[in-house]
N, C-alpha and C. Protein backbone atom coordinates (compact mmCIF):
# COMPACT_ATOMS: atom_id res chain seq x y z
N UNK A 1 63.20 -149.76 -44.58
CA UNK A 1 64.22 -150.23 -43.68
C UNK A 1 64.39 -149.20 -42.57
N UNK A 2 64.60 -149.71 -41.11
CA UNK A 2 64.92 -148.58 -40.23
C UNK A 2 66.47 -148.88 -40.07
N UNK A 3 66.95 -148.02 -40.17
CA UNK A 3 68.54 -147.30 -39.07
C UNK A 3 68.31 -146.96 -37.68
N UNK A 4 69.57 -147.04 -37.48
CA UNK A 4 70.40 -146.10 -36.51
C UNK A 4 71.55 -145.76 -36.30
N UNK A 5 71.66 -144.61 -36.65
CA UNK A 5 73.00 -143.97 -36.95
C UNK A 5 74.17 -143.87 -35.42
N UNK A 6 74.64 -144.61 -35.95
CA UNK A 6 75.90 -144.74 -35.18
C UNK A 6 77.26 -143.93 -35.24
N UNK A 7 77.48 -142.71 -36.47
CA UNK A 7 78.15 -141.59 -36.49
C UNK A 7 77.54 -140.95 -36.91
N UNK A 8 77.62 -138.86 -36.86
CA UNK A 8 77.50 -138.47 -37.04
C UNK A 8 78.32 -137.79 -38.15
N UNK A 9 77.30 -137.78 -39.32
CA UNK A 9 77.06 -137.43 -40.61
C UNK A 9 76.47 -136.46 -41.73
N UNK A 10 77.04 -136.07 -42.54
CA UNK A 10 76.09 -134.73 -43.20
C UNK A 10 75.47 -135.69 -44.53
N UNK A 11 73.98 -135.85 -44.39
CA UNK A 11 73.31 -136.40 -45.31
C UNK A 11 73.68 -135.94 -47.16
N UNK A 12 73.86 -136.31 -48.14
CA UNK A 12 74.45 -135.84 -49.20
C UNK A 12 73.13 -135.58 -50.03
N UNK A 13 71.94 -136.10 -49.32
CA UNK A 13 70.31 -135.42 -50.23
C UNK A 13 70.47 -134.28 -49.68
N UNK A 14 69.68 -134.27 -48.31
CA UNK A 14 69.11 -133.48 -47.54
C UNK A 14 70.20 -132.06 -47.34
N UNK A 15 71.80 -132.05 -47.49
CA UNK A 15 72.85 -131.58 -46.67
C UNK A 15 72.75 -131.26 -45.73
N UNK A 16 72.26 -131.95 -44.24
CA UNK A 16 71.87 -131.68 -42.90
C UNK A 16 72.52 -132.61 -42.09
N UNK A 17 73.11 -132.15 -41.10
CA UNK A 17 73.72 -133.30 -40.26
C UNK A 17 72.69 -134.11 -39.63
N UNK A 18 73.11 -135.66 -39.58
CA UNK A 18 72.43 -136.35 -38.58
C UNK A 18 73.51 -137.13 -37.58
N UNK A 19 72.72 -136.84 -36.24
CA UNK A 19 73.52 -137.13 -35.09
C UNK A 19 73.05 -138.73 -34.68
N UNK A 20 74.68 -139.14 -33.92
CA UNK A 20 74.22 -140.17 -33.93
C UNK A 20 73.45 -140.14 -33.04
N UNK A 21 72.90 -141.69 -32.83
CA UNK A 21 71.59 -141.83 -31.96
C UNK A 21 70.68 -141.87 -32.78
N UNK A 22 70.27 -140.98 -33.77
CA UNK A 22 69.02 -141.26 -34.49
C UNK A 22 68.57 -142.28 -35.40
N UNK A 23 67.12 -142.92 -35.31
CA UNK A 23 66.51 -143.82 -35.53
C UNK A 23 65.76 -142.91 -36.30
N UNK A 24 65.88 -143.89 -37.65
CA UNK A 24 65.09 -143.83 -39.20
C UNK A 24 64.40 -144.75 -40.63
N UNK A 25 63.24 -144.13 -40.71
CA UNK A 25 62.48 -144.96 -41.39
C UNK A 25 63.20 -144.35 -42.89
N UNK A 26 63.78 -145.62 -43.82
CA UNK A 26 64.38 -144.97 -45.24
C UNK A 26 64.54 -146.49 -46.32
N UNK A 27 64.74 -145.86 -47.33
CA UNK A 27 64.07 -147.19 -48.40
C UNK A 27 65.42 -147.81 -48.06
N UNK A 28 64.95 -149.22 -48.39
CA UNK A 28 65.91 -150.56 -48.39
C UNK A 28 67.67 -150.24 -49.14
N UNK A 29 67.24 -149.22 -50.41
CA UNK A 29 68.71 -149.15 -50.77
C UNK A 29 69.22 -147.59 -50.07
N UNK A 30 68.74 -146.76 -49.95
CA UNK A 30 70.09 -145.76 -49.00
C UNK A 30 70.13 -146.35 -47.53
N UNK A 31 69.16 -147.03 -47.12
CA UNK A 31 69.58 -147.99 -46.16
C UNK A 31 71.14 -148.68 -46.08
N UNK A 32 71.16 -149.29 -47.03
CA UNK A 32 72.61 -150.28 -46.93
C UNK A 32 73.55 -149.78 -47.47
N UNK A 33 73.20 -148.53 -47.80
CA UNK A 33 74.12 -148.06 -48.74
C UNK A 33 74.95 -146.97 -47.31
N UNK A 34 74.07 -146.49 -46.52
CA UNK A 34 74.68 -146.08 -45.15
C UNK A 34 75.53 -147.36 -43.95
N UNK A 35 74.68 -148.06 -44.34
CA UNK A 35 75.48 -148.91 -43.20
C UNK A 35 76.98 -149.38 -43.92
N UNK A 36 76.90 -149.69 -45.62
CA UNK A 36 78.24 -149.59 -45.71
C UNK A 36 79.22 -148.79 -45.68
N UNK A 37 78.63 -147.72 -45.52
CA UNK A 37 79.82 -146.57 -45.67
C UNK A 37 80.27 -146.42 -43.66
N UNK A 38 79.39 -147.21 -43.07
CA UNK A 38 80.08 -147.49 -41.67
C UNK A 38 79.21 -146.09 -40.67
N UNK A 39 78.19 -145.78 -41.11
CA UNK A 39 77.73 -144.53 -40.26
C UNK A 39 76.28 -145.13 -39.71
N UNK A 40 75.62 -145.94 -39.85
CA UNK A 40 74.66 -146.95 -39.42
C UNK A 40 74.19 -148.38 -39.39
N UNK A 41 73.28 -148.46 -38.80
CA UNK A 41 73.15 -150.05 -38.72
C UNK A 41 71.12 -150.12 -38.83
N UNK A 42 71.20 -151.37 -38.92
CA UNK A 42 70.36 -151.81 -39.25
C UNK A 42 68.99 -152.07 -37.91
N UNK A 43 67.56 -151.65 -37.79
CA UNK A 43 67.15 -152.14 -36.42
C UNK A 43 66.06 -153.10 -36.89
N UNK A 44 66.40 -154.01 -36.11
CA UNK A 44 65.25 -155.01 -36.73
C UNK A 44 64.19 -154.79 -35.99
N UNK A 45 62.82 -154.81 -36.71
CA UNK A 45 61.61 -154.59 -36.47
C UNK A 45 61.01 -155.92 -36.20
N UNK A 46 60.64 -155.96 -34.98
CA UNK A 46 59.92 -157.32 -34.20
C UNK A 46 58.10 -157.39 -34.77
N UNK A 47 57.85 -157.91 -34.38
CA UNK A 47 56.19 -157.98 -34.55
C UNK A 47 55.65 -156.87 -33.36
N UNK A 48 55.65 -157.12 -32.62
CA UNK A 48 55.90 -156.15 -30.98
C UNK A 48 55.34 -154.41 -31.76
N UNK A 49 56.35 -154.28 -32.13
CA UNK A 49 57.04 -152.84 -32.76
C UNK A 49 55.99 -152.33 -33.14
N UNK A 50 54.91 -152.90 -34.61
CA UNK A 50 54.56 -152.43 -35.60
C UNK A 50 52.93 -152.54 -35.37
């Protein structure tokens, strides 16, 4: 799944902040598991893209 972080956040694996703006490739569940906690969203990948 890709993100994009829409707040800035201290990752709870890594403990490193990520700023928003950044775009990330991450598995399907810490995927949604960020966008529910309200610090990213989801980018949908076109055919185009890949």
């Amino acid at each position: 799944m890709k993100i994009k972080v829409t707040k800035r956040y201290v990752d709870k694996y890594t403990k490193k902040i990520v700023e928003e703006g950044t775009e990330t490739e991450m598995t399907a569940e810490r995927g949604k598991e960020l966008i529910k906690e309200g610090v990213a969203k989801e980018v949908k990948v076109t055919g185009k893209e890949v």
